[in-house]
C-alpha atoms as a PDB file:
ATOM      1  CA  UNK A   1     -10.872 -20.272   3.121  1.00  0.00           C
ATOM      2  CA  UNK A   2     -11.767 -17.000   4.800  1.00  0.00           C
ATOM      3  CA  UNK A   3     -11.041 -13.986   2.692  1.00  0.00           C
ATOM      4  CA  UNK A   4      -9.414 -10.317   4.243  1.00  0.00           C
ATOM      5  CA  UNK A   5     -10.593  -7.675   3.060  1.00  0.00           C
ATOM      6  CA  UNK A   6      -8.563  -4.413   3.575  1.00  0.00           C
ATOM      7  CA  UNK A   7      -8.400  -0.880   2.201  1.00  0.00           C
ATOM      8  CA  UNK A   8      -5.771   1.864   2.820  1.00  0.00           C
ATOM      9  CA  UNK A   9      -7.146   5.646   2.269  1.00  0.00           C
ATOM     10  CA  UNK A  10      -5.112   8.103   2.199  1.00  0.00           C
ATOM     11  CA  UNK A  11      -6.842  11.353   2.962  1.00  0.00           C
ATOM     12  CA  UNK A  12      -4.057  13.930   2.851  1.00  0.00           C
ATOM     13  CA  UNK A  13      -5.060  15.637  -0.561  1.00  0.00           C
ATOM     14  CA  UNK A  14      -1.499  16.952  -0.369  1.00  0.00           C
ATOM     15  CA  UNK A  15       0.133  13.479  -0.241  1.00  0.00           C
ATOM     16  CA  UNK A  16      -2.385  11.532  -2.517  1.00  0.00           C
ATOM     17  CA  UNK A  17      -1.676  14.310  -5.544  1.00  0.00           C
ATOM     18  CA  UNK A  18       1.702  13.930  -4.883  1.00  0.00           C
ATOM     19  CA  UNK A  19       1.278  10.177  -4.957  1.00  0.00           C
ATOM     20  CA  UNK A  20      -0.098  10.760  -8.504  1.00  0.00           C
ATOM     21  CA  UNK A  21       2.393  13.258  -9.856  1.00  0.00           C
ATOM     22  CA  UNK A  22       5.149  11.093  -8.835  1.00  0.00           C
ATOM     23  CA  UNK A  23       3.725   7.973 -10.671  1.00  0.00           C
ATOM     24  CA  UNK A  24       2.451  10.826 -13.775  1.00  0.00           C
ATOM     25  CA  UNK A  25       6.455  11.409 -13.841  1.00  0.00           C
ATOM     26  CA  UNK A  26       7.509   7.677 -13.911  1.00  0.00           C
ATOM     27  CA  UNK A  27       4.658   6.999 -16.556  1.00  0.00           C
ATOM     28  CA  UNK A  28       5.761   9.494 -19.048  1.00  0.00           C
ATOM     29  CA  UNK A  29       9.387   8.497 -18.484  1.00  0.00           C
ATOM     30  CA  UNK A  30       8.279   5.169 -19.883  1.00  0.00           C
ATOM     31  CA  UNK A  31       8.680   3.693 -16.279  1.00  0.00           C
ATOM     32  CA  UNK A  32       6.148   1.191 -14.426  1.00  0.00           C
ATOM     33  CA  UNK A  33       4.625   3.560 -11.787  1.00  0.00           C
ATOM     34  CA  UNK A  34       5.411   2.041  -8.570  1.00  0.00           C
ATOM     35  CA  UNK A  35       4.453   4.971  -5.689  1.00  0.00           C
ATOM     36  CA  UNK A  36       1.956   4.208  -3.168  1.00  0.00           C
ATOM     37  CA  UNK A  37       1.562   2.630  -0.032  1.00  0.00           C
ATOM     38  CA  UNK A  38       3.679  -0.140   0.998  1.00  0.00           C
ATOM     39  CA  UNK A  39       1.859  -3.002   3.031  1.00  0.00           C
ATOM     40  CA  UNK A  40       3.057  -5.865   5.286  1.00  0.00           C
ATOM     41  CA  UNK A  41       0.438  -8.567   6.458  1.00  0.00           C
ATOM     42  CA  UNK A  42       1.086 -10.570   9.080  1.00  0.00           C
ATOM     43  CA  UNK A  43      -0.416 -13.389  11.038  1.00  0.00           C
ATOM     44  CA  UNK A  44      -0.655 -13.817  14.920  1.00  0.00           C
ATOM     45  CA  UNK A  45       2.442 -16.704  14.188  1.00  0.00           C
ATOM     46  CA  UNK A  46       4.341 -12.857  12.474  1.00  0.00           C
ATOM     47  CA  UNK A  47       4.311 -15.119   9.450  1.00  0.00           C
ATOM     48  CA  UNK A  48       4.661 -12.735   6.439  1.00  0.00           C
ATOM     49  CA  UNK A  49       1.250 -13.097   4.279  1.00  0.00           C
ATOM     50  CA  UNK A  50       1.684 -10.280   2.039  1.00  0.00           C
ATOM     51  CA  UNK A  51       4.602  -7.331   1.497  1.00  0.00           C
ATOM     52  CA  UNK A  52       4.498  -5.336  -1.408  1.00  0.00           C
ATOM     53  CA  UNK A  53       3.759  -1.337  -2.569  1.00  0.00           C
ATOM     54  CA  UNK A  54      -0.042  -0.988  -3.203  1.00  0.00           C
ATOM     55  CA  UNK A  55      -1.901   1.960  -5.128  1.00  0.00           C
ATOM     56  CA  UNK A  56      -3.222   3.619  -2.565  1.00  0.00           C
ATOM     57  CA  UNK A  57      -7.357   4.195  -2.182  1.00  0.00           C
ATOM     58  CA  UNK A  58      -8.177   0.564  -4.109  1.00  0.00           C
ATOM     59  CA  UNK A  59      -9.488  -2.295  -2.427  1.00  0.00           C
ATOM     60  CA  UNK A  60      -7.405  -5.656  -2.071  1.00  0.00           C
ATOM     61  CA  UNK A  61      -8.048  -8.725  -0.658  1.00  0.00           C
ATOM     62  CA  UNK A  62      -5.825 -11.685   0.522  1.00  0.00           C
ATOM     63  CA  UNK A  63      -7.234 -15.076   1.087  1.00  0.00           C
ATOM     64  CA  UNK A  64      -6.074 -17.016   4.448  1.00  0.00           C
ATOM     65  CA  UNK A  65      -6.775 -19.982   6.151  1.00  0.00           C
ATOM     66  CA  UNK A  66      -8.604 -19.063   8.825  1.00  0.00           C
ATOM     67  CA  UNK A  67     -10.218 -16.752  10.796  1.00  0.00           C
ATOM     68  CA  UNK A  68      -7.809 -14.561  13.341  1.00  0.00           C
ATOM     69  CA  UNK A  69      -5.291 -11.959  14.387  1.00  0.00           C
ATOM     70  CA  UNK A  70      -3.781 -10.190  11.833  1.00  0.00           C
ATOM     71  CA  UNK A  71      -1.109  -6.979  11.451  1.00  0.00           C
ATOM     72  CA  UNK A  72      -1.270  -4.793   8.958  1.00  0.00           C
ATOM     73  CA  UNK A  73       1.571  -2.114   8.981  1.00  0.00           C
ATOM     74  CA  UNK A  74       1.296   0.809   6.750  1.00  0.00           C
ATOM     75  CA  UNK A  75       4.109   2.689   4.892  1.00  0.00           C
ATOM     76  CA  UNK A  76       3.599   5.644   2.458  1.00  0.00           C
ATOM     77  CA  UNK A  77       6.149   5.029  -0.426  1.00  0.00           C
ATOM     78  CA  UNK A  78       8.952   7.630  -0.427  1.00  0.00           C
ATOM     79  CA  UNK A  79       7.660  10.003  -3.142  1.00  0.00           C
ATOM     80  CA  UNK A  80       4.482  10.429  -1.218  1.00  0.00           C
ATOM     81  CA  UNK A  81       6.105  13.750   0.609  1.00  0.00           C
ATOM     82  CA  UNK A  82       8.148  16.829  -1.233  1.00  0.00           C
ATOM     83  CA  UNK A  83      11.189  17.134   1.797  1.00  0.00           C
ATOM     84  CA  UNK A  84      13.262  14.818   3.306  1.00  0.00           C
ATOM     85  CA  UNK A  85      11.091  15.053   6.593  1.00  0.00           C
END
């Protein structure tokens, strides 16, 4: 069992404190806090390992098989920017 290791920073200041306002918000409106980044693993098959909204600037770590190719795409949640752009 080999284990991946993979961390997302996000370095925009701007877009990490809005990343924590938004969840702030959702927290004192009782909610779960659910803003981040989203992540999508894949193998070199494009068999879906892992898809799922991460807090961003922690460490995870997913546990395959075996050695390889793998994809990671990268998504900032919505809330992560003030505009519609």
């Amino acid at each position: 069992m080999q284990t991946l290791e993979m961390e997302v920073q996000v370095l925009d200041k701007r877009v990490l404190q809005d990343l924590i306002a938004a969840n702030d918000e959702l927290i004192a409106q009782g909610r779960t806090p659910n803003q981040g980044v989203r992540l999508q693993l894949t193998d070199k098959n494009n068999t879906q390992l892992f898809y799922g909204d991460v807090h961003p600037n922690v460490q995870y770590e997913y546990e395959a098989e075996q050695a390889g190719e793998y994809q990671l795409c990268v998504q900032l949640t919505e809330m992560a920017f003030t505009s519609d752009n």
